[in-house]
C-alpha atoms as a PDB file:
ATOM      1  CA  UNK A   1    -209.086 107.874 -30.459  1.00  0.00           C
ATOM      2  CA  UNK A   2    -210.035 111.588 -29.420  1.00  0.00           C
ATOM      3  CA  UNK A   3    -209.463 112.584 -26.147  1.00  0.00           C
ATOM      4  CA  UNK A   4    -212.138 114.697 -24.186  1.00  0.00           C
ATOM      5  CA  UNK A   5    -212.348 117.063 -21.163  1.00  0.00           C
ATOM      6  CA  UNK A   6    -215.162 118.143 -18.939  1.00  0.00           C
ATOM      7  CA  UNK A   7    -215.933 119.750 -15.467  1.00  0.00           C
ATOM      8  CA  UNK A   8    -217.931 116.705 -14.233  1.00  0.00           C
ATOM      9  CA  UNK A   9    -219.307 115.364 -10.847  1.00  0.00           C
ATOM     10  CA  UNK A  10    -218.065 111.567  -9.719  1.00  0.00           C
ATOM     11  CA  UNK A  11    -221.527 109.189  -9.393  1.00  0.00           C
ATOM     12  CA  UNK A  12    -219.870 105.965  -8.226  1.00  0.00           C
ATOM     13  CA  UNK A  13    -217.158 103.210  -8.975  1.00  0.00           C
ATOM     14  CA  UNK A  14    -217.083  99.275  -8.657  1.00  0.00           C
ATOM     15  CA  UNK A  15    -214.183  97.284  -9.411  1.00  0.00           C
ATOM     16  CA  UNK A  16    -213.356  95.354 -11.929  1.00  0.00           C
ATOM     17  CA  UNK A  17    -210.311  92.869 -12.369  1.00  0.00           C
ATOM     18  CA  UNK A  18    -208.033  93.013  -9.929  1.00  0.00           C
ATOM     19  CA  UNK A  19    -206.524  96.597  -9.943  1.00  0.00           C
ATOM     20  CA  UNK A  20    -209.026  98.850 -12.490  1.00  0.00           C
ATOM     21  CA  UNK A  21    -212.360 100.587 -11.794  1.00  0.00           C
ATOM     22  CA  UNK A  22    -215.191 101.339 -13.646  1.00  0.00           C
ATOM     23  CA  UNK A  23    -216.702 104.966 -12.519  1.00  0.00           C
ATOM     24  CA  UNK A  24    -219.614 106.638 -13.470  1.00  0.00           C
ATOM     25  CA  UNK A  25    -219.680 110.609 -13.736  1.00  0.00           C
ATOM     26  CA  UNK A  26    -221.388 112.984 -14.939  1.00  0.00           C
ATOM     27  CA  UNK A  27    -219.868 115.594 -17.673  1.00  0.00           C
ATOM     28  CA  UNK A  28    -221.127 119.098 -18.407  1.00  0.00           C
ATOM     29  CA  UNK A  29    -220.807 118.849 -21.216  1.00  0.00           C
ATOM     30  CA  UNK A  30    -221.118 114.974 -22.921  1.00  0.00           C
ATOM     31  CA  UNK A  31    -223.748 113.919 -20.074  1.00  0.00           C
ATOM     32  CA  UNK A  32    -223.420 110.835 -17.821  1.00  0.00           C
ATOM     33  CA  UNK A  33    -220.338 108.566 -19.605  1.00  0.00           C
ATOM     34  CA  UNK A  34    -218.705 105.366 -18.116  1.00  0.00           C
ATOM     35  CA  UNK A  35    -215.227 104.728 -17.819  1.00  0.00           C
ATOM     36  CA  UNK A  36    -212.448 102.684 -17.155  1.00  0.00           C
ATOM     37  CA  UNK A  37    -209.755 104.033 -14.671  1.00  0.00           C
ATOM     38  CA  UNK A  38    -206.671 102.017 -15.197  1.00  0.00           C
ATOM     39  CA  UNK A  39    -204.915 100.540 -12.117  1.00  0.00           C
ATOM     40  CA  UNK A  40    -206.535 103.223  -9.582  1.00  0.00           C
ATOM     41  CA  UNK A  41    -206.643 100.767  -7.076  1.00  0.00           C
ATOM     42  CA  UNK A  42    -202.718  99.859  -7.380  1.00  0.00           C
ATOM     43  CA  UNK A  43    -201.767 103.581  -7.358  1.00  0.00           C
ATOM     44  CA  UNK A  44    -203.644 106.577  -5.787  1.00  0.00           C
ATOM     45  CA  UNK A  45    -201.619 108.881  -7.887  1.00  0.00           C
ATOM     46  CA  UNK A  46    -203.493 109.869 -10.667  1.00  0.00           C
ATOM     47  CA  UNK A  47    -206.789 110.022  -9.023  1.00  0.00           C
ATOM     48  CA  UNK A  48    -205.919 110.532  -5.247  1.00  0.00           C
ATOM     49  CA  UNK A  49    -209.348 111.087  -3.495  1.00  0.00           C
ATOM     50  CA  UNK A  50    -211.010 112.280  -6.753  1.00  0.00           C
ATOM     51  CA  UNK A  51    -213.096 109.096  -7.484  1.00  0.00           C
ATOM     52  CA  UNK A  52    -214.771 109.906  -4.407  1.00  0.00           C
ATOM     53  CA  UNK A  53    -218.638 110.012  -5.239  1.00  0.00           C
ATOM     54  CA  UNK A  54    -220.223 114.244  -5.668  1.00  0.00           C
ATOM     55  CA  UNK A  55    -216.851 114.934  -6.217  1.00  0.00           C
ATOM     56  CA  UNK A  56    -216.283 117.953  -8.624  1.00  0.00           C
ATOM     57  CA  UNK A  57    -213.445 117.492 -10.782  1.00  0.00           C
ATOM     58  CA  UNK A  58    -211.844 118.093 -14.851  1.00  0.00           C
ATOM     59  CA  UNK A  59    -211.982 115.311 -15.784  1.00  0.00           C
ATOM     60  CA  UNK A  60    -209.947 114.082 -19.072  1.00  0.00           C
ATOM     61  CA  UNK A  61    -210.999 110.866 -20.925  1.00  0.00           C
ATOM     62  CA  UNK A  62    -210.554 109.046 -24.013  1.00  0.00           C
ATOM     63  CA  UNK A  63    -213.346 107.537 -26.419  1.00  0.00           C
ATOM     64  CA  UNK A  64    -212.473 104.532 -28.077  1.00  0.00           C
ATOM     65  CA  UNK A  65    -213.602 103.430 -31.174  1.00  0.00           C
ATOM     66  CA  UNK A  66    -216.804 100.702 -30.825  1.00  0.00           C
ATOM     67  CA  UNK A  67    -216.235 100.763 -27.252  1.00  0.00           C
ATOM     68  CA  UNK A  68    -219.230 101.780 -24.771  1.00  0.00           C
ATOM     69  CA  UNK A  69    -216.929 102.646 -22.140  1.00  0.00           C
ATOM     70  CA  UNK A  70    -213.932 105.503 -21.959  1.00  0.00           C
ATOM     71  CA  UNK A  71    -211.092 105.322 -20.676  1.00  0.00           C
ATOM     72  CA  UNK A  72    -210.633 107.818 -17.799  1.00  0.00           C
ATOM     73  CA  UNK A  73    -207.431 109.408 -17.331  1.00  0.00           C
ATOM     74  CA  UNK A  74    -207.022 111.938 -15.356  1.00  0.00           C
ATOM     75  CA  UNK A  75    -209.519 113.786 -13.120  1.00  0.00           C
ATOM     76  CA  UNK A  76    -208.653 117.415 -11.311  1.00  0.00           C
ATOM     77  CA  UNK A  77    -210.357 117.815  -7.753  1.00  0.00           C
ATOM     78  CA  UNK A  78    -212.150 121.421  -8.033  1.00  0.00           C
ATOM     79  CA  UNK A  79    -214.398 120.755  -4.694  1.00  0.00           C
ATOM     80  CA  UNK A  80    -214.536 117.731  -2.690  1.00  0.00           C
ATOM     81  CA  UNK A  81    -217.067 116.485   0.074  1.00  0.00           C
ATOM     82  CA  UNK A  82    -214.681 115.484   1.688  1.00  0.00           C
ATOM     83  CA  UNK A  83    -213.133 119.094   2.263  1.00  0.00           C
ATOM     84  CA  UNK A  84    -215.198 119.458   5.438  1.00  0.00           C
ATOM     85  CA  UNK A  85    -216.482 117.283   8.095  1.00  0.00           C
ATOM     86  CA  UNK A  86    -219.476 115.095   6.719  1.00  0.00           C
ATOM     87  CA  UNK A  87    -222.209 113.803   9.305  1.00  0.00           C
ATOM     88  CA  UNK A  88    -224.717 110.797   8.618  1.00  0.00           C
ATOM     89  CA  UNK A  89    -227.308 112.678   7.065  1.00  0.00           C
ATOM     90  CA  UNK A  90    -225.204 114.569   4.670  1.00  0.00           C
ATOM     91  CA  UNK A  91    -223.290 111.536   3.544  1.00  0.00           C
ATOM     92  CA  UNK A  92    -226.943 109.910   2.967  1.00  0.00           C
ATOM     93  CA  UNK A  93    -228.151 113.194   0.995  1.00  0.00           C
ATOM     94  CA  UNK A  94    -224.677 113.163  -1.048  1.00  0.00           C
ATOM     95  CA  UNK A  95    -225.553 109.117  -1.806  1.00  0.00           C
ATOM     96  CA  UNK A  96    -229.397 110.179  -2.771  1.00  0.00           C
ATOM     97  CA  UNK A  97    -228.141 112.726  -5.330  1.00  0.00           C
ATOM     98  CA  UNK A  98    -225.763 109.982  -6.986  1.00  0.00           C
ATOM     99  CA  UNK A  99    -228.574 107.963  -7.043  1.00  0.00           C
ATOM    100  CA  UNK A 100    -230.846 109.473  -8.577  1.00  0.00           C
ATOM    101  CA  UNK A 101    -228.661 110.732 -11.375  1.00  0.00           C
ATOM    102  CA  UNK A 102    -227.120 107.394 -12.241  1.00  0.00           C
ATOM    103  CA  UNK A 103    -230.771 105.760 -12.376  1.00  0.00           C
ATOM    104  CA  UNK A 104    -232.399 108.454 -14.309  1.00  0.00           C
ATOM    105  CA  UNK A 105    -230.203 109.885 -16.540  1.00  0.00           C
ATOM    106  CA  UNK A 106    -229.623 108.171 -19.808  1.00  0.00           C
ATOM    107  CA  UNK A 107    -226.047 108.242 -21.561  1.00  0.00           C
ATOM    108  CA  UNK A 108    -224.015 110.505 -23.152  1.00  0.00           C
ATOM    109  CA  UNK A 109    -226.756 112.941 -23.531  1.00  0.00           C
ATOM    110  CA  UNK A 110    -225.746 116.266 -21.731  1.00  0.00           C
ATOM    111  CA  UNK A 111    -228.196 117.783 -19.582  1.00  0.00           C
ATOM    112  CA  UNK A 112    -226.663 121.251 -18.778  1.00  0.00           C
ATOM    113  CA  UNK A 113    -229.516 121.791 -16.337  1.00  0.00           C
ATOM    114  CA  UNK A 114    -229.431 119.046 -14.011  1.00  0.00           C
ATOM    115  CA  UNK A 115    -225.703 119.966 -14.530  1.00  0.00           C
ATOM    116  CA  UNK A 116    -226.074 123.153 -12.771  1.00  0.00           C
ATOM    117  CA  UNK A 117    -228.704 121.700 -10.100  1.00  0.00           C
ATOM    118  CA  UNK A 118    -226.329 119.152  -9.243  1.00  0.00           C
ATOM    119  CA  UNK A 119    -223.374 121.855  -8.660  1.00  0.00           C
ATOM    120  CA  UNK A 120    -225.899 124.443  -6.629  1.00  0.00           C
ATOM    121  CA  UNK A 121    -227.184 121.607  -4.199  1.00  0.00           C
ATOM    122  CA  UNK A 122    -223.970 120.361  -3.350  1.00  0.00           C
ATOM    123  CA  UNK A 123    -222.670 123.884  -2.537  1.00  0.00           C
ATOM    124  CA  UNK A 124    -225.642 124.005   0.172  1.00  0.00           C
ATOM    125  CA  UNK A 125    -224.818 120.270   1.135  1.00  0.00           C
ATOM    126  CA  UNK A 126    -221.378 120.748   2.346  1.00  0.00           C
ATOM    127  CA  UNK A 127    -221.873 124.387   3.414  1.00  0.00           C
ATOM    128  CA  UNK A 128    -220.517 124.336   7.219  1.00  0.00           C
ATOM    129  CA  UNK A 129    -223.148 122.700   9.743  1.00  0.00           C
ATOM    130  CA  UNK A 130    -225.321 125.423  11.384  1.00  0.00           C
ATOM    131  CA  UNK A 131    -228.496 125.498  12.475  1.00  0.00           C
ATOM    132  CA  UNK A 132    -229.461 126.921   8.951  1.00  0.00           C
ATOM    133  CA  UNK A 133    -227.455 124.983   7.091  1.00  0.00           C
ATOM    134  CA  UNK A 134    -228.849 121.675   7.042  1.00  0.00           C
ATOM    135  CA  UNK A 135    -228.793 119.227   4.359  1.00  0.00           C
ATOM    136  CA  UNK A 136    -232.933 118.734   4.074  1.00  0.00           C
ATOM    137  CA  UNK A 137    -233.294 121.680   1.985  1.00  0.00           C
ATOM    138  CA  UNK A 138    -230.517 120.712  -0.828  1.00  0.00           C
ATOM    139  CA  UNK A 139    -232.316 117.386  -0.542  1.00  0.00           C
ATOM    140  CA  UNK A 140    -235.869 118.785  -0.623  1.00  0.00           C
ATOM    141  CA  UNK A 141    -234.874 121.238  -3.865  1.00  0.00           C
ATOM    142  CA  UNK A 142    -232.809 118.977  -5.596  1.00  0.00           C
ATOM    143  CA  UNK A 143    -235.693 116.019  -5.405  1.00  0.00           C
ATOM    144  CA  UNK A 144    -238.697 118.559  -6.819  1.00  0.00           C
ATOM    145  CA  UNK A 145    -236.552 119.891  -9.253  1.00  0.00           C
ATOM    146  CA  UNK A 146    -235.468 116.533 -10.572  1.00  0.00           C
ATOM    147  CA  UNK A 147    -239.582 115.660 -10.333  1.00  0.00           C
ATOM    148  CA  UNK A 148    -239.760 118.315 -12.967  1.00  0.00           C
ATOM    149  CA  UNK A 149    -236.888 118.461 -14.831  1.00  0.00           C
ATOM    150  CA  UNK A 150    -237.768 114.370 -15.554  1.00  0.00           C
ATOM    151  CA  UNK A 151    -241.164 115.719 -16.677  1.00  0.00           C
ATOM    152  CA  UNK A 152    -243.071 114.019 -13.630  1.00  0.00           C
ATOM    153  CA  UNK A 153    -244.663 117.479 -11.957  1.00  0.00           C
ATOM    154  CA  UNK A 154    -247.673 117.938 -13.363  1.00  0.00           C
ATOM    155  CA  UNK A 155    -248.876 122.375 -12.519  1.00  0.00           C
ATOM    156  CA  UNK A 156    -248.793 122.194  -8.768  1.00  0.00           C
ATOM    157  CA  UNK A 157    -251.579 125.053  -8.567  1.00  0.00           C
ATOM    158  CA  UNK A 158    -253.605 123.038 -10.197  1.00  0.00           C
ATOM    159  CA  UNK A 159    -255.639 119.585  -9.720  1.00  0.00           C
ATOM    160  CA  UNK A 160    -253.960 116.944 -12.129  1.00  0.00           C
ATOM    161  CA  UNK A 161    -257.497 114.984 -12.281  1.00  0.00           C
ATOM    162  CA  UNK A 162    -259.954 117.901 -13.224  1.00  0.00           C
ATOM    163  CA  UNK A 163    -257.558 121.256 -13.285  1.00  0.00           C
ATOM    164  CA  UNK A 164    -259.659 123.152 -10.635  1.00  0.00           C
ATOM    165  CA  UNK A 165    -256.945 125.414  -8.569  1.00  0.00           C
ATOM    166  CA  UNK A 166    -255.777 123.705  -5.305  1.00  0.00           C
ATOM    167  CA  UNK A 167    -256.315 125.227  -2.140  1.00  0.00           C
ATOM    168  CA  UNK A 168    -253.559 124.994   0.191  1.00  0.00           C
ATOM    169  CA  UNK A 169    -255.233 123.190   2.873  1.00  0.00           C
ATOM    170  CA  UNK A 170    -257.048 120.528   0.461  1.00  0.00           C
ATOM    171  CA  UNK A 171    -254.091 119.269  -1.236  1.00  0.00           C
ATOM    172  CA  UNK A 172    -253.024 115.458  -1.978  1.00  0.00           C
ATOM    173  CA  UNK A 173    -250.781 112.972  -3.947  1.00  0.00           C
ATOM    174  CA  UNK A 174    -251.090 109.305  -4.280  1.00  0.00           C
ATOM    175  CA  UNK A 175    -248.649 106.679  -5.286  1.00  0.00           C
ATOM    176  CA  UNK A 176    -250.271 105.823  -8.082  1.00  0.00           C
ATOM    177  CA  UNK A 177    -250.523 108.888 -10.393  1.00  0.00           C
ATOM    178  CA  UNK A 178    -248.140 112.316 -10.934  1.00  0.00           C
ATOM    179  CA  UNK A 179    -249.418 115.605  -9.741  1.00  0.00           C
ATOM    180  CA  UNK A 180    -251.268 116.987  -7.086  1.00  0.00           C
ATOM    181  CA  UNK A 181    -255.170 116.508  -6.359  1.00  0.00           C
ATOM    182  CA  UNK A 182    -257.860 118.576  -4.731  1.00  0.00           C
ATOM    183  CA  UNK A 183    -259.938 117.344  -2.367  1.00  0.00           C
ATOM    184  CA  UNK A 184    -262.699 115.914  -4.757  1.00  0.00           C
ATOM    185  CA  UNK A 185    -260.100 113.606  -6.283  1.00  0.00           C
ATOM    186  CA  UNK A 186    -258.138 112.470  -3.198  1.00  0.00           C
ATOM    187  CA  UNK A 187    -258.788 108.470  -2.764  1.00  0.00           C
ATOM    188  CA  UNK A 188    -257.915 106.459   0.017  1.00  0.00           C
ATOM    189  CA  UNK A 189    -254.324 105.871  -1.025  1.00  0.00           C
ATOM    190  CA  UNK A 190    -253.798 109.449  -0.612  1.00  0.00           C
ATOM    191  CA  UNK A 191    -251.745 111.139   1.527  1.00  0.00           C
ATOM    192  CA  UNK A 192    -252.216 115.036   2.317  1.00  0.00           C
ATOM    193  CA  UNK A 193    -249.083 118.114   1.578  1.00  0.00           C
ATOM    194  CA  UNK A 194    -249.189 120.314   4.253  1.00  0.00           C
ATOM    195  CA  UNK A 195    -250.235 124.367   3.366  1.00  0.00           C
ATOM    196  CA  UNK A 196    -246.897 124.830   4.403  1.00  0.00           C
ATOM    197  CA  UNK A 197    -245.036 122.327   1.673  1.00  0.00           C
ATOM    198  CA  UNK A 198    -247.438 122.898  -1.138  1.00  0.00           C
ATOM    199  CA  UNK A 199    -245.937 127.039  -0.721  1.00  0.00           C
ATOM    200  CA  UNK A 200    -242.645 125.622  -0.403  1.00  0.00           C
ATOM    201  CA  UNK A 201    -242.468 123.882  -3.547  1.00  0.00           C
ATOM    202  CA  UNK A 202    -243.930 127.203  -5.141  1.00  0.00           C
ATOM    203  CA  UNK A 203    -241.423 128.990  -4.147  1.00  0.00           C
ATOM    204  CA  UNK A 204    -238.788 126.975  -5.053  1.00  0.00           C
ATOM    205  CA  UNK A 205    -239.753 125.819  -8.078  1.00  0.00           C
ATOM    206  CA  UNK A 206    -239.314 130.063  -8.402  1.00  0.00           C
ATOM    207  CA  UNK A 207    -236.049 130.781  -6.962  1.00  0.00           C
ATOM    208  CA  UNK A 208    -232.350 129.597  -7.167  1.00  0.00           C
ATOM    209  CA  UNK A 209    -231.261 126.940  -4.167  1.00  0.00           C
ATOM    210  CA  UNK A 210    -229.144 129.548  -2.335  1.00  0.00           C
ATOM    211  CA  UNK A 211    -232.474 131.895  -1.836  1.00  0.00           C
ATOM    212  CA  UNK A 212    -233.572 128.883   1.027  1.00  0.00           C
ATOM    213  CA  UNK A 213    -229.918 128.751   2.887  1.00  0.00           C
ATOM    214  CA  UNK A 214    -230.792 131.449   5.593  1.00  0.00           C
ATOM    215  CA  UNK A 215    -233.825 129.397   6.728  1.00  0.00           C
ATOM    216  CA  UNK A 216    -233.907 127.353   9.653  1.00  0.00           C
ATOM    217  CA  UNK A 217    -234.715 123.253   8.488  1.00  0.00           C
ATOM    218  CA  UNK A 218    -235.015 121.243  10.702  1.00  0.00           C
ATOM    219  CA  UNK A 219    -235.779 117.410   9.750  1.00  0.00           C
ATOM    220  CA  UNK A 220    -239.289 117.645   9.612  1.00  0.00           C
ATOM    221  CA  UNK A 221    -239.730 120.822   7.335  1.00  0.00           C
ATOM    222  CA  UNK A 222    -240.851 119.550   4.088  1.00  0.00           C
ATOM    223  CA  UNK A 223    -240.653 115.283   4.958  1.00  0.00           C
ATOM    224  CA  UNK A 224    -244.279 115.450   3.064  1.00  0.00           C
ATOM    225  CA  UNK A 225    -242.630 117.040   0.075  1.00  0.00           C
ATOM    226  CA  UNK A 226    -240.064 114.973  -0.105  1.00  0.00           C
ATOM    227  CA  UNK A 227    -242.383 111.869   0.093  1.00  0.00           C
ATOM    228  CA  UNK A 228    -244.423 113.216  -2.649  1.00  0.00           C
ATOM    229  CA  UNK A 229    -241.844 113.817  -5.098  1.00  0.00           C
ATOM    230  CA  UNK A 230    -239.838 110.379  -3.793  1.00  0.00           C
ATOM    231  CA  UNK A 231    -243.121 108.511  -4.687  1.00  0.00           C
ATOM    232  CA  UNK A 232    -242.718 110.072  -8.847  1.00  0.00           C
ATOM    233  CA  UNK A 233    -239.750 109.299  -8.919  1.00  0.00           C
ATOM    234  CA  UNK A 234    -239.229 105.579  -7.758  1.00  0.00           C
ATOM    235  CA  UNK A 235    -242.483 104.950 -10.027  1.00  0.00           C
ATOM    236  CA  UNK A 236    -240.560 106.340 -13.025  1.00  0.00           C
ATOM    237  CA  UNK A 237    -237.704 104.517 -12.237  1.00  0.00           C
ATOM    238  CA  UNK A 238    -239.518 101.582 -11.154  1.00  0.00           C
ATOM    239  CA  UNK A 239    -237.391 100.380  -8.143  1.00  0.00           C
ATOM    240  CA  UNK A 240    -236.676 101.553  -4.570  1.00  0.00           C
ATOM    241  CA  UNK A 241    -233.516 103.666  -3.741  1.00  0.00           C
ATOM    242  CA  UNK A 242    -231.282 102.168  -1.633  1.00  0.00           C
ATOM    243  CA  UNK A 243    -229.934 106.066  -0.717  1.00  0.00           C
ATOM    244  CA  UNK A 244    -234.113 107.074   0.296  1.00  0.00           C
ATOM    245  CA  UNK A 245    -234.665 103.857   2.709  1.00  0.00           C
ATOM    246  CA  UNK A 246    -231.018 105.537   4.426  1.00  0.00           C
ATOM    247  CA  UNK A 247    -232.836 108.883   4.498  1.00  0.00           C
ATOM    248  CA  UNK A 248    -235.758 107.077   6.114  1.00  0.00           C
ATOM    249  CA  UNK A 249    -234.031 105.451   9.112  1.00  0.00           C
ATOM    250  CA  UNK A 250    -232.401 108.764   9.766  1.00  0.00           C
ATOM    251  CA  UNK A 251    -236.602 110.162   9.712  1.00  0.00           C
ATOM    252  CA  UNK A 252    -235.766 112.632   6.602  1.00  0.00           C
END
């Protein structure tokens, strides 16, 4: 039995038995890994708030020979959510991000990337509540970059159906294919991306999460981006998120 250690993120638990829990989390540097944590609902000792989900943590565990799952032994809180007051919509943005990851990412297959998305869109998540800091622009950078990163974003400049260049105010997507369209392609499931989002996602697709924290975002500022790249993702993973119909209600 070798025993392992990683900075990793909590996903989620369920329980199983009467006392143990089975968590998901995702590891720098082994990728997404289940695990048993013995008795952590008898004794809040060993894991205190740390199986909290998007919390960042050490996390030791132990593989076991021609078992799928480790056993989880100790994790070490390095930032909670929890830290700071959470509100509705970032507790809905936190469950969107957890998600996503344990839907799309496959097993013990590190993905230092997404790693290091993960850890910069939680920073801007539960960064103190201003009227800057707002949780739809971790949500809107973390869902195009996972669009791409999961090899779903097609050149945005560009038409996916012929490759002409897209002009900002005759841009579309559809549920029904990746990419972006120009006007000669749009169909009547279309829906349009605003000038406004189509520039957006350029420039984020360019520049590190923190560059968008001094902007004002208020609910509405990229919902059609958000829509698009929800739509590419839900057809990859071929079900609804429970997280994204939570967003919905609270019109994000």
């Amino acid at each position: 039995m070798s025993v392992l250690t990683s900075e990793a993120v909590v996903l989620r638990s369920w329980p199983v038995n009467e006392a143990d829990l089975i968590v998901s989390f995702f590891t720098r540097d082994y990728g997404r890994v289940k695990g048993v944590a013995k008795s952590a609902l008898k004794s809040r000792k060993r894991f205190g708030g740390a199986l909290e989900p998007m919390t960042v943590a050490r996390a030791w565990f132990a593989e076991r020979p021609r078992q799928e799952l480790v056993r989880l032994d100790q994790l070490e809180i390095l930032s909670s959510p929890l830290s700071a007051p959470i509100d509705h919509a970032r507790m809905a943005v936190l469950s969107f991000f957890a998600e996503v990851l344990d839907e799309a990412l496959p097993e013990r297959d590190p993905q230092e990337t997404v790693f290091r998305l993960l850890l910069a869109v939680l920073e801007q998540t539960t960064a103190v509540q201003s009227d800057f800091v707002q949780p739809w622009m971790p949500l809107t950078y973390f869902s195009l970059w996972m669009t791409r990163l999961m090899g779903l974003l097609p050149d945005i400049g560009h038409c996916t159906a012929c490759g002409e260049t897209l002009q900002a105010d005759e841009t579309s997507f559809n549920s029904l294919g990746d990419g972006l369209f120009c006007a000669l392609h749009r169909n009547e499931n279309s829906s349009s991306l605003s000038a406004d989002s189509w520039q957006l996602a350029q420039r984020m697709l360019r520049a590190p999460a923190s560059a968008f924290g001094g902007e004002p975002w208020p609910r509405r500022r990229g919902q059609d981006l958000r829509r698009f790249t929800l739509q590419a993702l839900e057809r990859h993973l071929e079900r609804k998120l429970r997280s994204a119909e939570a967003l919905g209600r609270l019109a994000g």
